[in-house]
Protein backbone atom coordinates (compact mmCIF):
# COMPACT_ATOMS: atom_id res chain seq x y z
CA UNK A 1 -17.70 -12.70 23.42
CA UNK A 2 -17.09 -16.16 21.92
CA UNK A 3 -17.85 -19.26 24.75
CA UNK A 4 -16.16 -22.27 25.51
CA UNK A 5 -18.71 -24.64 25.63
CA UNK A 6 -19.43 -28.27 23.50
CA UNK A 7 -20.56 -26.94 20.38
CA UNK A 8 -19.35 -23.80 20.37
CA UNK A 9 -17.16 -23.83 16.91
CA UNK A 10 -16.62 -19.98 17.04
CA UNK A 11 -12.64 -18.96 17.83
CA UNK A 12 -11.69 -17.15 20.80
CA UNK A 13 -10.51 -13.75 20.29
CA UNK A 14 -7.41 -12.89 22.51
CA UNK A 15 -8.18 -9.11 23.90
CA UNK A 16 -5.00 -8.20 23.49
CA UNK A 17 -5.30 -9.14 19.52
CA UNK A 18 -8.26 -6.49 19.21
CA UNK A 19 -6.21 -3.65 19.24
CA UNK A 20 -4.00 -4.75 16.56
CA UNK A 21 -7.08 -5.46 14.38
CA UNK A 22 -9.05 -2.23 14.67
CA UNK A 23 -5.74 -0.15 14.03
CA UNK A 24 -4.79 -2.26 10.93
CA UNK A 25 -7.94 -2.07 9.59
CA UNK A 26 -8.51 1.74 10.21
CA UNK A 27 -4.92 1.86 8.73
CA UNK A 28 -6.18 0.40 5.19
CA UNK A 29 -9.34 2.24 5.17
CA UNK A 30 -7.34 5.34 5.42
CA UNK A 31 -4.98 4.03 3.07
CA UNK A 32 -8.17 3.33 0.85
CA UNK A 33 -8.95 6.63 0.94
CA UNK A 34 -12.45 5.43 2.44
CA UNK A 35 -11.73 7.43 6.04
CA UNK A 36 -10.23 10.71 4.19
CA UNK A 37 -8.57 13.58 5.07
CA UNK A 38 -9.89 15.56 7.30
CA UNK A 39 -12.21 13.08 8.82
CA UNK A 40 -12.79 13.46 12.66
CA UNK A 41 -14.36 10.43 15.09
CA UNK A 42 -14.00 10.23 18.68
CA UNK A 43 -13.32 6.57 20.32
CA UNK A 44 -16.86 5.96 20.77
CA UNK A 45 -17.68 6.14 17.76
CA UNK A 46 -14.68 3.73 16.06
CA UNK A 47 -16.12 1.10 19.19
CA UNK A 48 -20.01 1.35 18.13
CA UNK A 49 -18.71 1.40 14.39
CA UNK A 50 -16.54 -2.25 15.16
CA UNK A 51 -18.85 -3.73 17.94
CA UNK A 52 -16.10 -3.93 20.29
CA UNK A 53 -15.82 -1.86 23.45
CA UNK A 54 -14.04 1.37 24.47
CA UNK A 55 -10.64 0.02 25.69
CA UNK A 56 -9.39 -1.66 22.33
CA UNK A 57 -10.58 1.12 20.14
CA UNK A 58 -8.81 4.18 22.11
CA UNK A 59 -5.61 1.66 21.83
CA UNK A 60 -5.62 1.60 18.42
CA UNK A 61 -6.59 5.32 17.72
CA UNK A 62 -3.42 5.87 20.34
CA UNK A 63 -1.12 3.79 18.46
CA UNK A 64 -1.79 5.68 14.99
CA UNK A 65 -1.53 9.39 16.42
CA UNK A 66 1.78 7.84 17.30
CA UNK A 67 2.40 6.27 14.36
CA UNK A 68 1.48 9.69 12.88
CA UNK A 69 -1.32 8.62 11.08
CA UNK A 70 -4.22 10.51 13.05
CA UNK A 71 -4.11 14.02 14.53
CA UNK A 72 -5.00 14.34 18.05
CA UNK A 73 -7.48 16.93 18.64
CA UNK A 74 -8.21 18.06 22.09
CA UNK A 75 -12.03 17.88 22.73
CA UNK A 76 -12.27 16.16 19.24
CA UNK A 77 -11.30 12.87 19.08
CA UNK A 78 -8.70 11.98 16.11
CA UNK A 79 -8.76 13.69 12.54
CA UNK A 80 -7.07 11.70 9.34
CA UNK A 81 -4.34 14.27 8.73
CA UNK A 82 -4.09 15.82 4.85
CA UNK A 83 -1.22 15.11 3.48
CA UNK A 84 -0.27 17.65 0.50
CA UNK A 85 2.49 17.62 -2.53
CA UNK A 86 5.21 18.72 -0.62
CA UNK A 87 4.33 15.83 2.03
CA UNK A 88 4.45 13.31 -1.11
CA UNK A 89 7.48 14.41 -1.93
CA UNK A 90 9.31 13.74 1.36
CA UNK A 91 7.75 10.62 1.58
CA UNK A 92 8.47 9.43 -1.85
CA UNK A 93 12.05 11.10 -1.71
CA UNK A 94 13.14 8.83 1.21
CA UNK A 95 11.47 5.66 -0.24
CA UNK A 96 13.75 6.44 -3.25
CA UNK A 97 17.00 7.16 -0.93
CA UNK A 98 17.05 4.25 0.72
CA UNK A 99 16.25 2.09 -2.04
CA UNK A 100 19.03 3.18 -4.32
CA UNK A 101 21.07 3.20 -1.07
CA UNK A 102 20.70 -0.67 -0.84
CA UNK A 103 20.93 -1.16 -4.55
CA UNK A 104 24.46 0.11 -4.24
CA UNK A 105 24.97 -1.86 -0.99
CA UNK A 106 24.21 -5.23 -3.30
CA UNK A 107 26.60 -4.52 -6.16
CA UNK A 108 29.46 -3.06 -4.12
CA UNK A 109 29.50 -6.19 -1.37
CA UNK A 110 28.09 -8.51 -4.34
CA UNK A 111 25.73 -9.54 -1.39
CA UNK A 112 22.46 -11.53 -2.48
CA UNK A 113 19.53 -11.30 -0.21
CA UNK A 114 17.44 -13.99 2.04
CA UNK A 115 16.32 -15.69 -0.79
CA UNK A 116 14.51 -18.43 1.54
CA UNK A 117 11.29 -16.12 1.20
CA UNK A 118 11.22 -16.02 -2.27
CA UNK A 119 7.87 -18.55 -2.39
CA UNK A 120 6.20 -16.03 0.24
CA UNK A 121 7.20 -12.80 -2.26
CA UNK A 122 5.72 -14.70 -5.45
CA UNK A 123 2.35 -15.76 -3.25
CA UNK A 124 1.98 -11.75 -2.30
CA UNK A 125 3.35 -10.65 -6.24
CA UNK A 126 0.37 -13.04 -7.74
CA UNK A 127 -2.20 -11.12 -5.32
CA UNK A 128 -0.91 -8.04 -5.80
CA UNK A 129 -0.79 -8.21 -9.76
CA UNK A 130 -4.66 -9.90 -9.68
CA UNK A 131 -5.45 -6.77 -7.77
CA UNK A 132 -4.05 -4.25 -9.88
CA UNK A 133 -5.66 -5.55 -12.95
CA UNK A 134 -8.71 -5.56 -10.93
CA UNK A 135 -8.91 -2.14 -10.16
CA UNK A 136 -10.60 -2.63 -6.66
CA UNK A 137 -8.87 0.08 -4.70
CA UNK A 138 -10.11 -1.47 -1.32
CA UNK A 139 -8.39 -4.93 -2.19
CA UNK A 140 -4.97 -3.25 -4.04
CA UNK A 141 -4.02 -1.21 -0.86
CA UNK A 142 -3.35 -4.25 1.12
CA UNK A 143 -2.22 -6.83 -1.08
CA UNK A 144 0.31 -4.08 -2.60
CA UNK A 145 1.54 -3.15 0.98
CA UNK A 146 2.12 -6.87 1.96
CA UNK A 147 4.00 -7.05 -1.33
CA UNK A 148 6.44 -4.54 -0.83
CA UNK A 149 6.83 -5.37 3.16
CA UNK A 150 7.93 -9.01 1.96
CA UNK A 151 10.38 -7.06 -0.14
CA UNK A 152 12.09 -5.15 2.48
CA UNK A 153 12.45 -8.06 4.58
CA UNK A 154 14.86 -9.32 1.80
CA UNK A 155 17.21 -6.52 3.14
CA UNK A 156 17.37 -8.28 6.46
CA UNK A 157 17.07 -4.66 8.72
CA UNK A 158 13.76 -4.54 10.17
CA UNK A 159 13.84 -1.08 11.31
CA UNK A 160 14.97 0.22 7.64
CA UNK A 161 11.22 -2.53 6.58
CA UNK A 162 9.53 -0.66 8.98
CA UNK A 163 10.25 2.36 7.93
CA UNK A 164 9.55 1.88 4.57
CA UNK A 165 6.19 0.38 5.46
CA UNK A 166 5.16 3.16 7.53
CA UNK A 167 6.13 5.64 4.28
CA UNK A 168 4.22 3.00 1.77
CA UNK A 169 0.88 3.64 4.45
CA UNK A 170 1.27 7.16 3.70
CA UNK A 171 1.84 7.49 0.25
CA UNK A 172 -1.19 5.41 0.20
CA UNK A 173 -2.72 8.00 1.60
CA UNK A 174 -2.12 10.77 0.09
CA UNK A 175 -2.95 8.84 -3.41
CA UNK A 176 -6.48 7.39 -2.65
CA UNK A 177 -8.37 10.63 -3.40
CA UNK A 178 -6.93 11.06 -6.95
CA UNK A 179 -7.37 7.18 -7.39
CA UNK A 180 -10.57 7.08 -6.75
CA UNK A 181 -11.86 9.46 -8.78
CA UNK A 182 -10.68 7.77 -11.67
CA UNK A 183 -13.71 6.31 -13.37
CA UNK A 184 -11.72 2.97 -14.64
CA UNK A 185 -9.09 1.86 -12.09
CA UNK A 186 -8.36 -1.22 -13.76
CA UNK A 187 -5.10 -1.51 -15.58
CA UNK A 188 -4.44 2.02 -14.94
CA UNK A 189 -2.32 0.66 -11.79
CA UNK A 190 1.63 -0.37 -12.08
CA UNK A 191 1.15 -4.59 -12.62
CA UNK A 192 4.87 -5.80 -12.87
CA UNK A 193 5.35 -7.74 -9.47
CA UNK A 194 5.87 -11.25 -10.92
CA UNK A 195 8.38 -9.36 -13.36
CA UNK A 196 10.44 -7.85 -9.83
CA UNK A 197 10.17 -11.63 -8.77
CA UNK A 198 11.85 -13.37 -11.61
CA UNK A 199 14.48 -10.83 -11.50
CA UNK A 200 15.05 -11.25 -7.66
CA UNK A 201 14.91 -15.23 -8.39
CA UNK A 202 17.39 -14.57 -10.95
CA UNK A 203 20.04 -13.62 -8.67
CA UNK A 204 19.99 -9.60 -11.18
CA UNK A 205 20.58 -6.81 -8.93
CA UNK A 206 20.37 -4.33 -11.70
CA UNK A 207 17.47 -5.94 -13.57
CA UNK A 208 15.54 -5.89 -10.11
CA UNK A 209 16.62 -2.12 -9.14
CA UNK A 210 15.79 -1.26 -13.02
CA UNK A 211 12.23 -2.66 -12.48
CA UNK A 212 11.77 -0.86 -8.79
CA UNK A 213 13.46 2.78 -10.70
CA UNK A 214 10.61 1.89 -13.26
CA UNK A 215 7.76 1.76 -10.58
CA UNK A 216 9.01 4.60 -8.50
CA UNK A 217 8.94 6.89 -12.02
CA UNK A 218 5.73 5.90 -13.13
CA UNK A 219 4.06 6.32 -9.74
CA UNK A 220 5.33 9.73 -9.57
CA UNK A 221 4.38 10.69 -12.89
CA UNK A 222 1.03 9.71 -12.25
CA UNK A 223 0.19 11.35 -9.39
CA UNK A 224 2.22 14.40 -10.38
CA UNK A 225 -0.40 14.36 -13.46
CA UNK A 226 -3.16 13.98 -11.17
CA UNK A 227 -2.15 16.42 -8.79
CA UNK A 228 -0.94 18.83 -11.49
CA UNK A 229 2.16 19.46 -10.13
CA UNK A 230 5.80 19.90 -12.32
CA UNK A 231 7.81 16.36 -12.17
CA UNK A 232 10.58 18.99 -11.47
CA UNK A 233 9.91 19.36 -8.26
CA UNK A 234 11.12 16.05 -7.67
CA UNK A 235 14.54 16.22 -6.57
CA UNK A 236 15.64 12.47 -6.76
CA UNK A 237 13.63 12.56 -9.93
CA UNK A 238 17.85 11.53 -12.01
CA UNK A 239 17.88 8.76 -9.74
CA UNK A 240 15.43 7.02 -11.37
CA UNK A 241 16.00 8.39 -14.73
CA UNK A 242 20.00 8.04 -14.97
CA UNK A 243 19.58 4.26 -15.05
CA UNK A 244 19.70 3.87 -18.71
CA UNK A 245 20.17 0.57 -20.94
CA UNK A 246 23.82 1.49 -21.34
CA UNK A 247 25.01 0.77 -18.33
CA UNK A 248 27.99 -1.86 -17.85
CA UNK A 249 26.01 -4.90 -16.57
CA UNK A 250 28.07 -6.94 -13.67
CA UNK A 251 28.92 -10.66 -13.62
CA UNK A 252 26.24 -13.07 -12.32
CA UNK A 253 26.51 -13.11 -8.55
CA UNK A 254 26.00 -16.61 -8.53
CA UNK A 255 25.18 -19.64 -11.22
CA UNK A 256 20.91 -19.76 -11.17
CA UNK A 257 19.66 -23.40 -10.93
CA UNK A 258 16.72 -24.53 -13.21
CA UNK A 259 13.67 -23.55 -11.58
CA UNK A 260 9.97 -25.38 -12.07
CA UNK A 261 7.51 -23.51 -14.05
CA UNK A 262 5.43 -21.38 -11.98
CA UNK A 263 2.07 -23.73 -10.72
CA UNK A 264 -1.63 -22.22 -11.62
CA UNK A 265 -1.77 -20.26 -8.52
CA UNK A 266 0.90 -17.73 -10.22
CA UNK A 267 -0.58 -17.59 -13.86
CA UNK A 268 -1.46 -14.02 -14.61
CA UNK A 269 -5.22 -13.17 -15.47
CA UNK A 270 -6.66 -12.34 -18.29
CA UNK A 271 -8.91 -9.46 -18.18
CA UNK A 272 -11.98 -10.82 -19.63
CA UNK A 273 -13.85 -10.79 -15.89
CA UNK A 274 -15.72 -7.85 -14.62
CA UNK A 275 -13.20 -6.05 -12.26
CA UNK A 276 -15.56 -5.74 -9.76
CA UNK A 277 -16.26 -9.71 -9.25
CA UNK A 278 -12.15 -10.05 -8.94
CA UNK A 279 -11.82 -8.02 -7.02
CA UNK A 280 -14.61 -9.05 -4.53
CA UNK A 281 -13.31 -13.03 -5.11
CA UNK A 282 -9.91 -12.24 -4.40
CA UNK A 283 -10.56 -10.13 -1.29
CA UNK A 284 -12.37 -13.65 -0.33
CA UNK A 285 -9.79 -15.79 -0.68
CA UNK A 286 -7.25 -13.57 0.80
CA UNK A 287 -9.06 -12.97 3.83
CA UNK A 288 -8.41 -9.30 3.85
CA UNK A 289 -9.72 -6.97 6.62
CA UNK A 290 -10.22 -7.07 9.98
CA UNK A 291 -11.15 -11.01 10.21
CA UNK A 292 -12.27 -11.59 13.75
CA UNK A 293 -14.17 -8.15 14.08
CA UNK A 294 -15.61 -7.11 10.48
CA UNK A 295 -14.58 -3.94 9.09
CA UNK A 296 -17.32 -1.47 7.87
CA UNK A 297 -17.23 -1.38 3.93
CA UNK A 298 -19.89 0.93 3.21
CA UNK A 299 -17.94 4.04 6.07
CA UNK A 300 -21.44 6.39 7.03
CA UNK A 301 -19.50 9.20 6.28
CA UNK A 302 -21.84 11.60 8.20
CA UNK A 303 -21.22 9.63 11.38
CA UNK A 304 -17.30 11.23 10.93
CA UNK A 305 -17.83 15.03 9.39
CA UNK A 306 -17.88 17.68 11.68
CA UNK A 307 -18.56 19.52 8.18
CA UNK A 308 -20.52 19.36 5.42
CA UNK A 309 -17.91 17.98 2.79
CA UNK A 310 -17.45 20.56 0.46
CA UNK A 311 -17.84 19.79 -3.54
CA UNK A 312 -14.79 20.01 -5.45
CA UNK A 313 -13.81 22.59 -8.03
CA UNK A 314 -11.22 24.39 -10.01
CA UNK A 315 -11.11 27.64 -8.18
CA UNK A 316 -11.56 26.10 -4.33
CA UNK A 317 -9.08 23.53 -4.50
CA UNK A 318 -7.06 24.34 -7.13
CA UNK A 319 -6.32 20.80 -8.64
CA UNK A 320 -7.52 20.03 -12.39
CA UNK A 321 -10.00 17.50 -13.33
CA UNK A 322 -9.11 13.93 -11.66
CA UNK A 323 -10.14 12.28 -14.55
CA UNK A 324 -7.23 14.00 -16.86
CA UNK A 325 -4.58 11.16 -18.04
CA UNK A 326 -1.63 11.10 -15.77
CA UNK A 327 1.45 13.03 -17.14
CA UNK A 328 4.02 10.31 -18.54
């Protein structure tokens, strides 16, 4: 532990912070697909594998079997649950529920919302577009899921932001494994953030909602293509398609102000760098991980299996080559 005395330029980690830590970074590693399904680890092993002791780490492995992000296994320790199509689907149903549910909220009440964090949404839409175009699935997890929290807190309901987070973690989740086995991640990612900004900025309900109906249909054509499963089985699946160009737009909510051009911090990339370096220099300046307690990036992956991982193929898993082009 960190001392007090003259000299000592180290910061003093609150105990109580620990907890917080381990679980948020065990939550993006799973997210990551770095911990994946199936993976089983008992509390020792999380506390050898952080350098902290026993106390902090069961904490955290307590709080996400709760959260229902582990699987508590008696005699076993905690397993990283597998999450299949149909799970997708009820995950990525809701997200689309509520969002259209709010959409509607905003042009029937012609309501705007807290537009006093629009400067904190840009700051997380630059990292999250830098990461995308990266392609460094470690870095994109976090920076997209600090995007899109920022985004439900313009709804002003914290439970309905929480809730949405906690479906974003797991639709993380279940897309990691198909991600990373794409050999070029870079650009293959949705980048339009900034666009979802302007929009917001704008005071354009339906140009916003158009550009989140956008997202929503191409993430679930990708991983329907990656997963080779029918985009029929996607029951909200006219939501997102019924929002066509021909729709009557409404009348400005409110008269937008000049804004200043957006400073250097904001100005998109060009992808002329090696992914690889971007991604590494932007998980630097963004301090992501665990800070105070470093987070393993190279996970010993026989320190978690209680099996041999098992090669993939056609006839065990059923799912087609991961490196076929999503269906569009």
């Amino acid at each position: 532990m960190p001392g007090n005395g003259a000299g000592d330029t180290r910061p003093v980690i609150r105990r109580n912070s620990l907890r917080e830590q381990i679980a948020g970074a065990l939550r993006e590693e799973m997210m990551a697909g770095r911990l994946e399904a199936g993976r089983n680890f008992t509390v020792k092993e999380i506390a050898d594998l952080y350098g902290v002791s026993a106390t902090p780490a069961r904490e955290a492995l307590v709080d996400l079997g709760a959260q229902g992000l582990l699987r508590t296994e008696h005699h076993r320790g905690f397993t990283v649950p597998e999450l299949g199509w149909d799970d997708f689907l009820e995950i990525f149903e809701s997200r689309v529920l509520l969002t259209d549910s709010y959409y509607r909220q905003f042009r029937t009440r012609r309501a705007l919302p807290d537009l006093t964090r629009l400067p904190s949404l840009r700051r997380r839409a630059d990292a999250a577009v830098r990461a995308a175009r990266a392609g460094n699935l470690d870095v994109m997890v976090g920076c997209d899921r600090r995007f899109w929290q920022e985004v439900a807190g313009l709804l002003g309901n914290r439970r309905v932001g929480d809730y949405l987070d906690w479906l974003r973690v797991q639709s993380w989740m279940f897309a990691a494994a198909y991600l990373r086995a794409i050999p070029v991640l870079a650009g293959a990612c949705w980048d339009r953030h900034l666009d979802l900004v302007d929009t917001i900025e704008a005071r354009d309900p339906v140009g916003a909602y158009r550009i989140i109906c956008e997202y929503n249909l191409f993430t679930v054509q990708m991983l329907a293509g990656l997963a080779g499963q029918p985009l029929e089985s996607v029951a909200v699946l006219g939501l997102l398609t019924e929002f066509s160009d021909g729709e009557p737009e409404p009348e400005p909510l409110a008269p937008v102000p000049s804004q200043p051009s957006a400073g250097p911090g904001t100005v998109r990339p060009e992808r002329t760098r090696r992914a690889e370096d971007v991604g590494r220099e932007l998980g630097r300046e963004l301090g992501l991980g665990l800070g105070l307690v470093p987070p393993p990036r190279a996970i010993p992956y026989g320190r978690f299996a209680r099996r041999p991982p098992e090669p993939p193929s056609e006839s065990a898993s059923g799912r087609p080559d991961p490196h076929r082009a999503p269906g569009r």
